[in-house]
C-alpha atoms as a PDB file:
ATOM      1  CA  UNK A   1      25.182 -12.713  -2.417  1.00  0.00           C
ATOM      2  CA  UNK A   2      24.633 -11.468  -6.230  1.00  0.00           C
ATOM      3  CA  UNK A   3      22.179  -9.503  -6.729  1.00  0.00           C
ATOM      4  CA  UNK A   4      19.091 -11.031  -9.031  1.00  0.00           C
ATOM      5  CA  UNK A   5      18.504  -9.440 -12.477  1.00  0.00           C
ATOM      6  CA  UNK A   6      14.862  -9.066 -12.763  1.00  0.00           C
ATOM      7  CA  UNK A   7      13.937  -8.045 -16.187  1.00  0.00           C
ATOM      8  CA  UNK A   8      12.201  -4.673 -16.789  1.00  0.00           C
ATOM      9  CA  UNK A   9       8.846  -5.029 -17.819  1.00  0.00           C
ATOM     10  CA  UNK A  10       8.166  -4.059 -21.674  1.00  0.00           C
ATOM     11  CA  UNK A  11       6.326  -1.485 -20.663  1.00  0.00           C
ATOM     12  CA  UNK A  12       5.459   0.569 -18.076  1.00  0.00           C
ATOM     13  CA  UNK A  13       1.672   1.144 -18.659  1.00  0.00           C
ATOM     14  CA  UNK A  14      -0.184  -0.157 -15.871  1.00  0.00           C
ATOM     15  CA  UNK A  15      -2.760  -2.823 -17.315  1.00  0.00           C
ATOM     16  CA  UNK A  16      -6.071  -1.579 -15.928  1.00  0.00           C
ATOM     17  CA  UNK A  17      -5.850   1.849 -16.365  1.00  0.00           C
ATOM     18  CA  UNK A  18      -3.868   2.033 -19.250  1.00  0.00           C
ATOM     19  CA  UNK A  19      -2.402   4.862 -17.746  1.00  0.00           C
ATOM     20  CA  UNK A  20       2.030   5.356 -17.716  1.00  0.00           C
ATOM     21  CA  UNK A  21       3.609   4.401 -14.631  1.00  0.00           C
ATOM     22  CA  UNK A  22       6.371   7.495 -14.411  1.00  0.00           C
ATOM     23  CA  UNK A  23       5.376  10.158 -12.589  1.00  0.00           C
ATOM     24  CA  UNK A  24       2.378   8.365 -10.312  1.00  0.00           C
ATOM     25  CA  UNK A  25       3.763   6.059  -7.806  1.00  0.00           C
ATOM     26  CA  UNK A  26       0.796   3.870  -6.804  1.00  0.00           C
ATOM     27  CA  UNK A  27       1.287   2.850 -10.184  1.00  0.00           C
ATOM     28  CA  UNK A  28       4.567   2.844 -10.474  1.00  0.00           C
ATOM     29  CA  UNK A  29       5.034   0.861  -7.377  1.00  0.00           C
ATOM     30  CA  UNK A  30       2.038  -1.829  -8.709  1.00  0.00           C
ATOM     31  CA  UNK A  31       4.409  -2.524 -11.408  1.00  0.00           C
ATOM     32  CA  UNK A  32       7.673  -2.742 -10.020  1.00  0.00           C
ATOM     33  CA  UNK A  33       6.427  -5.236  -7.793  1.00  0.00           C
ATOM     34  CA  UNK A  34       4.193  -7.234  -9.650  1.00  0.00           C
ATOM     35  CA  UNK A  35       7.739  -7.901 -11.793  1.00  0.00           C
ATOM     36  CA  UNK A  36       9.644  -8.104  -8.987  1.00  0.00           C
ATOM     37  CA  UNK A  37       7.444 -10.856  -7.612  1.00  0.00           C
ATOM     38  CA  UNK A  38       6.729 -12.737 -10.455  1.00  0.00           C
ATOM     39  CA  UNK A  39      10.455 -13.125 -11.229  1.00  0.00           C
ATOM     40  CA  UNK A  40      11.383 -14.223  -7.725  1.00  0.00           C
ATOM     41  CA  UNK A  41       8.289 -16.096  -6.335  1.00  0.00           C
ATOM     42  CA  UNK A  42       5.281 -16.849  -8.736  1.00  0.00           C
ATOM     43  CA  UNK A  43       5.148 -17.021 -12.175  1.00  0.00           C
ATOM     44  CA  UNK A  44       2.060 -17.465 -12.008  1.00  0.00           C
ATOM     45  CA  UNK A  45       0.900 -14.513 -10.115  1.00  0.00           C
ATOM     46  CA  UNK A  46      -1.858 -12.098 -11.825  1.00  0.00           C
ATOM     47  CA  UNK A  47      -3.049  -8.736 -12.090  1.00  0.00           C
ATOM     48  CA  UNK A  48      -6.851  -8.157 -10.190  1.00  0.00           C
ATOM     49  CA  UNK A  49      -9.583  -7.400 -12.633  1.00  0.00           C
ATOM     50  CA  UNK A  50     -10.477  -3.816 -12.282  1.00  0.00           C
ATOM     51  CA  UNK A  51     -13.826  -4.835 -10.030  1.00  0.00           C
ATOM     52  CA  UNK A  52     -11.470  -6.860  -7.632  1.00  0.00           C
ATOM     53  CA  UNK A  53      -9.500  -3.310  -7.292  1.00  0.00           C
ATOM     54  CA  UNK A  54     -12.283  -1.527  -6.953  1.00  0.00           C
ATOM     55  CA  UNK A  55     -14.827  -3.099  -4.489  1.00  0.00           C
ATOM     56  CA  UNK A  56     -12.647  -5.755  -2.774  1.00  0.00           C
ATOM     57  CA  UNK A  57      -9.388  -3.469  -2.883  1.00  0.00           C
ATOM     58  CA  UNK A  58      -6.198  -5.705  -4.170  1.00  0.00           C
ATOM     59  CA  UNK A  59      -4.548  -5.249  -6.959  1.00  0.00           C
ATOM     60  CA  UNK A  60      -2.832  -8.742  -7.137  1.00  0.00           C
ATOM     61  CA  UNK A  61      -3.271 -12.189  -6.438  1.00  0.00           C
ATOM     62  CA  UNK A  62      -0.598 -14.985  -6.086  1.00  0.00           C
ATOM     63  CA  UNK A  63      -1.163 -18.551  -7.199  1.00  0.00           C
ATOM     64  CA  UNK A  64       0.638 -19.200  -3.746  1.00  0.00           C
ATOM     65  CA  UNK A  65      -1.640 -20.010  -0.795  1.00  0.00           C
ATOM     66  CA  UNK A  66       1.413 -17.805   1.663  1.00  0.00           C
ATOM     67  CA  UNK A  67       0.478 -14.445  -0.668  1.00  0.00           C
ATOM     68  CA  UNK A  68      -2.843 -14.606  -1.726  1.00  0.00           C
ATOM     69  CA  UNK A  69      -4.523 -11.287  -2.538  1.00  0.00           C
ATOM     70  CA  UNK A  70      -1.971  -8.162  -2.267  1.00  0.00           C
ATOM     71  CA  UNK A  71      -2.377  -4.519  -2.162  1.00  0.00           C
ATOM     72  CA  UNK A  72       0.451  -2.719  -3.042  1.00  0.00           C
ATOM     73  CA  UNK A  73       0.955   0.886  -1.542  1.00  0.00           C
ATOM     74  CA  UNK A  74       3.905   2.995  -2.625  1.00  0.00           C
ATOM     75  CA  UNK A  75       6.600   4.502  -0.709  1.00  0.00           C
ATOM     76  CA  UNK A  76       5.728   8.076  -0.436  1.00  0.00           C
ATOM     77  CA  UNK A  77       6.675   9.371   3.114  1.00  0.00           C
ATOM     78  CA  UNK A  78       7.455   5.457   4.471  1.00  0.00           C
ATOM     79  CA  UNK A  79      11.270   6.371   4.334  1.00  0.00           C
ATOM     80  CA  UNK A  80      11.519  10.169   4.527  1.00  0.00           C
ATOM     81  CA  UNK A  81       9.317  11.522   7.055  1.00  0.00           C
ATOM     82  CA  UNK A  82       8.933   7.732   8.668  1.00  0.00           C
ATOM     83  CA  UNK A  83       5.299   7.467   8.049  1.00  0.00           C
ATOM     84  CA  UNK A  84       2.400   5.730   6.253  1.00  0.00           C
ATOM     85  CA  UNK A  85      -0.996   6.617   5.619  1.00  0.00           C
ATOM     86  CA  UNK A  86      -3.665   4.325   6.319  1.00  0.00           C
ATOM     87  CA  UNK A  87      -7.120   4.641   4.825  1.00  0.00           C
ATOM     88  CA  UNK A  88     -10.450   3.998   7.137  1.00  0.00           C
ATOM     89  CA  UNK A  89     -13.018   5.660   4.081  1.00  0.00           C
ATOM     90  CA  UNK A  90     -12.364   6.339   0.670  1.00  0.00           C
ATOM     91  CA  UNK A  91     -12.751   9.974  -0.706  1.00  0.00           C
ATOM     92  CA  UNK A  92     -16.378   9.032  -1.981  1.00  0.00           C
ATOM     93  CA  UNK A  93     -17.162   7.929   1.604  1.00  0.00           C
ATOM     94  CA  UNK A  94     -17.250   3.852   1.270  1.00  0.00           C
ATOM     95  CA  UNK A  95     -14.742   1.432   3.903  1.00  0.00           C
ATOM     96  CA  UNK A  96     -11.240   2.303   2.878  1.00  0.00           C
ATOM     97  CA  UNK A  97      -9.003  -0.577   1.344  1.00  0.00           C
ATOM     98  CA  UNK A  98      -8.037  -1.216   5.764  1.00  0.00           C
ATOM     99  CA  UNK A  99     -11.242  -2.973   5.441  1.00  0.00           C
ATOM    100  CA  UNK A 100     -10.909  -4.632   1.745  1.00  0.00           C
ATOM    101  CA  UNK A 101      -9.930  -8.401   1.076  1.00  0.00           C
ATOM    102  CA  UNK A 102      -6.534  -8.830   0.971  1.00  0.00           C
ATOM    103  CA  UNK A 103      -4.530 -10.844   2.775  1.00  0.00           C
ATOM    104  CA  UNK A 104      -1.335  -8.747   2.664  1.00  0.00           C
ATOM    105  CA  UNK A 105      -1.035  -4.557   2.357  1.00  0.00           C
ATOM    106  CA  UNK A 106       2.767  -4.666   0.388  1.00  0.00           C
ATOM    107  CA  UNK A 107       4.621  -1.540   1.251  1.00  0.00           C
ATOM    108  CA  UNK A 108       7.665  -0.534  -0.952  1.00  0.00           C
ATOM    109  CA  UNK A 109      10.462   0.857   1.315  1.00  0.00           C
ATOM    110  CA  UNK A 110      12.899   1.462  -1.946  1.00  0.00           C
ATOM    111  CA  UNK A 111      15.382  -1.604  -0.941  1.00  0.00           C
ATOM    112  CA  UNK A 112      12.657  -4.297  -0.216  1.00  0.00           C
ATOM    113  CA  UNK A 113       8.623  -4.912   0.254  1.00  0.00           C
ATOM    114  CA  UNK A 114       6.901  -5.935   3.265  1.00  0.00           C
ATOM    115  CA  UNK A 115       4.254  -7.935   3.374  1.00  0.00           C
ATOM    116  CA  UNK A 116       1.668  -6.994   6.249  1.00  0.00           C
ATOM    117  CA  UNK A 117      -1.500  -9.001   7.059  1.00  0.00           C
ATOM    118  CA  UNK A 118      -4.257  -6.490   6.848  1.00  0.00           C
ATOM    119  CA  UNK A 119      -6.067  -7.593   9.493  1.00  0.00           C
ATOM    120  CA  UNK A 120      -2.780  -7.186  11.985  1.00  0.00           C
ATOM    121  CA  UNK A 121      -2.300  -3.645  10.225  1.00  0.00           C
ATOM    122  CA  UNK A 122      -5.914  -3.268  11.347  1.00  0.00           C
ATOM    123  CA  UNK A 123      -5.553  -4.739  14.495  1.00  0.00           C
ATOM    124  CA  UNK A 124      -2.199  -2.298  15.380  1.00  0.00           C
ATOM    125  CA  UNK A 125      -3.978   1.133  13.943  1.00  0.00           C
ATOM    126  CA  UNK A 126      -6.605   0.834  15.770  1.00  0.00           C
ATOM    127  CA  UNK A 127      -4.598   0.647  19.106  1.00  0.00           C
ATOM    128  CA  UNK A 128      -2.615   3.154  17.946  1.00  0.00           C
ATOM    129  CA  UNK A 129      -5.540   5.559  16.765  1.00  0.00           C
ATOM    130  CA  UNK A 130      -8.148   4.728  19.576  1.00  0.00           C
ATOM    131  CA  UNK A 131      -9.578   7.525  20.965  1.00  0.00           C
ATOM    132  CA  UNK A 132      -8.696   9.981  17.861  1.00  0.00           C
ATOM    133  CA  UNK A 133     -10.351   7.679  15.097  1.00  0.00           C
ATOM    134  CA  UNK A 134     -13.425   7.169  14.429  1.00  0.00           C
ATOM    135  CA  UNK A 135     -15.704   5.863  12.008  1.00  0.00           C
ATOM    136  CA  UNK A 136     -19.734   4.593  10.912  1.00  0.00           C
ATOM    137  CA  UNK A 137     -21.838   6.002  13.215  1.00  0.00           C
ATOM    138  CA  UNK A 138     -19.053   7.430  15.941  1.00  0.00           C
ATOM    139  CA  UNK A 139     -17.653   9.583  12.669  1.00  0.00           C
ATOM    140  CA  UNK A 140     -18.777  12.722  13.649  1.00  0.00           C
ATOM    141  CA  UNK A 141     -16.855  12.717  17.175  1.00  0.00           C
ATOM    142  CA  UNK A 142     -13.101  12.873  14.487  1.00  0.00           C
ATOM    143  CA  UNK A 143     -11.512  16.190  14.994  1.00  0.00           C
ATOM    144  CA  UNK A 144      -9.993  16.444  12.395  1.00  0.00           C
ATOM    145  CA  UNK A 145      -6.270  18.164  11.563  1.00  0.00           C
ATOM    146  CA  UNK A 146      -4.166  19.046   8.793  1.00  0.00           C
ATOM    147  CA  UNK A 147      -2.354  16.391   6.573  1.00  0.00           C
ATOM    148  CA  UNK A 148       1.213  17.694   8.940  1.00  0.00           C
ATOM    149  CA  UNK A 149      -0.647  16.665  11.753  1.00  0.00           C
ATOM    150  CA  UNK A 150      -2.461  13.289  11.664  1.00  0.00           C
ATOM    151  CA  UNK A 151       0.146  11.050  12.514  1.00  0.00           C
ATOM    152  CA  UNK A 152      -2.218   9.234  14.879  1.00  0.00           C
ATOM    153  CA  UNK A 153      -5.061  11.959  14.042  1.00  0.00           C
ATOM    154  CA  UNK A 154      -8.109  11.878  11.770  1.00  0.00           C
ATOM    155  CA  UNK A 155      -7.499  13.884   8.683  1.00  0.00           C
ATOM    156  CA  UNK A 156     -10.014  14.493   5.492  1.00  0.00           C
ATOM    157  CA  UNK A 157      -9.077  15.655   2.203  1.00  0.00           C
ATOM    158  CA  UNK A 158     -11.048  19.079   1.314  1.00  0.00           C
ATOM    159  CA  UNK A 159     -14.088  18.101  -0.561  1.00  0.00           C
ATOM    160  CA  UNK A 160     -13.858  14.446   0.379  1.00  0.00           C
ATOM    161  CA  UNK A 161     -15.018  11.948   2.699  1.00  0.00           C
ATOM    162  CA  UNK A 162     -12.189  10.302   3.315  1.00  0.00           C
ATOM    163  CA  UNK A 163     -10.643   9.867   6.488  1.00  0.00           C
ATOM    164  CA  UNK A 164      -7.119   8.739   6.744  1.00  0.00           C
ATOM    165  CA  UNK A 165      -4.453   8.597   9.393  1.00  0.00           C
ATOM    166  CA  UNK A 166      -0.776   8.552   9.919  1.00  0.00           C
ATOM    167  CA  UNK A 167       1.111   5.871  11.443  1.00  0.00           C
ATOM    168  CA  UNK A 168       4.765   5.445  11.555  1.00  0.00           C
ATOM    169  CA  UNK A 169       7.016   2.898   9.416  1.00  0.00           C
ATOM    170  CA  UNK A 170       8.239   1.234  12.494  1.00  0.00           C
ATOM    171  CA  UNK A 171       4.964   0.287  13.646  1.00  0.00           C
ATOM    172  CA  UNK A 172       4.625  -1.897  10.625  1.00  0.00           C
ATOM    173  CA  UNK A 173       8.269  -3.325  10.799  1.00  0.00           C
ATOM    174  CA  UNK A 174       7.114  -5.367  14.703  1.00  0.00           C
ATOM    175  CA  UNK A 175       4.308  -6.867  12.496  1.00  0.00           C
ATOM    176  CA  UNK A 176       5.512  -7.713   9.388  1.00  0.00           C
ATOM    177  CA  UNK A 177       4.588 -11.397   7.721  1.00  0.00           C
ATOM    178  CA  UNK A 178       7.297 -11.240   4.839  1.00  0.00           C
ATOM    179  CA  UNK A 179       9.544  -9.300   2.850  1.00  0.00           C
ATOM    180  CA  UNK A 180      11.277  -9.223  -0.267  1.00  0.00           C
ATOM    181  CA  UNK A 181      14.370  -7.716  -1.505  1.00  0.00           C
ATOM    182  CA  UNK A 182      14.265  -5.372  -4.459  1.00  0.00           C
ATOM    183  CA  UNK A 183      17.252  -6.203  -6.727  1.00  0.00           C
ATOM    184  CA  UNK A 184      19.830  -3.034  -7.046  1.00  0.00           C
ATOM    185  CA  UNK A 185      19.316  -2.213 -10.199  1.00  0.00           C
ATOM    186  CA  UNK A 186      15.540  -1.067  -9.223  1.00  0.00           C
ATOM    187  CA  UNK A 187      16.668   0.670  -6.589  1.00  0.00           C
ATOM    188  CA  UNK A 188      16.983   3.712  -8.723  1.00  0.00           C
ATOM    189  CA  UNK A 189      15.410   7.232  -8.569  1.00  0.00           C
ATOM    190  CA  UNK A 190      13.152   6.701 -12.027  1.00  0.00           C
ATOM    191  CA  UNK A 191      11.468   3.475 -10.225  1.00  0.00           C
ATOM    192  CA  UNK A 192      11.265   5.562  -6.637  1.00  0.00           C
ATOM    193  CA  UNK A 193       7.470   5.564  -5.380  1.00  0.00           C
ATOM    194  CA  UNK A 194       7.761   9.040  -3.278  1.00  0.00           C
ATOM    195  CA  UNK A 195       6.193  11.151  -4.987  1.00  0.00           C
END
């Protein structure tokens, strides 16, 4: 099978924050997959308006019924420590984007994306978490631990009100709804989303 060119976007200055892409890879991986996707499967496809990303936590939506509204999470430690973090309350203390409106949480694993419904990510983390995790009004029975320690664990930025947890890569691959390839010549260290 050849391998798809996908041409690099013009720039890589994500459109809502105006903000470059190298050297942050939420936004690095945003963009990489918004072109990505819009070169393979919808030309249509569009970034959310900052309030969508915000309050209803996508960051973009797919003129095709199948996708809908995606939010895009970068690599970080999906491939080298086997993990992804999963967000139950934002730092400011309002429902994490496990609890926003899209249809699909799009992980970048460096050779493709996978598309998982966020309510089955939901669904799985909370098995996986129950009796560690908690949140509203049961908050205050978390015991928290250190960011090395919460695969499966409550843990809270210093300062914040967050409260994320760890679970690992292969617990998303059993529930995965899609995936798509990422052509070769994106496959390269400047476009990684580790960081």
């Amino acid at each position: 099978m050849t391998d798809e060119i996908v041409p690099l976007p013009d720039t890589f200055i994500h459109p809502r924050s105006n903000q470059p892409a190298k050297g942050h890879s939420g936004r690095m991986a945003e963009i990489k997959f918004f072109h990505v996707f819009k070169h393979l499967i919808d030309e249509n496809v569009r970034w959310s308006t900052k309030k969508e990303n915000i309050y209803k936590k996508y960051d973009i939506v797919s003129s095709k019924d199948k996708y809908g509204k995606m939010d895009v999470k970068a690599e970080k430690d999906a491939i080298d420590k086997g993990t992804v973090w999963i967000e139950y309350q934002n730092g400011d203390g309002y429902p994490g984007w496990i609890y926003g409106e899209a249809d699909f949480i799009v992980f970048d694993l460096f050779t493709e994306f996978i598309f998982v419904r966020r309510t089955d990510l939901l669904i799985k983390t909370n098995l996986l978490t129950k009796g560690s995790v908690y949140i509203n009004e049961t908050e205050g029975l978390n015991k928290y631990v250190p960011k090395y320690k919460a695969l499966y664990k409550p843990y809270r930025r210093d300062n914040r009100l967050d409260i994320l947890t760890k679970i690992k890569t292969n617990d998303i691959l059993d529930i995965y709804a899609h995936s798509l390839r990422i052509p070769n010549h994106l496959r390269d260290q400047k476009y990684r989303t580790n960081l």
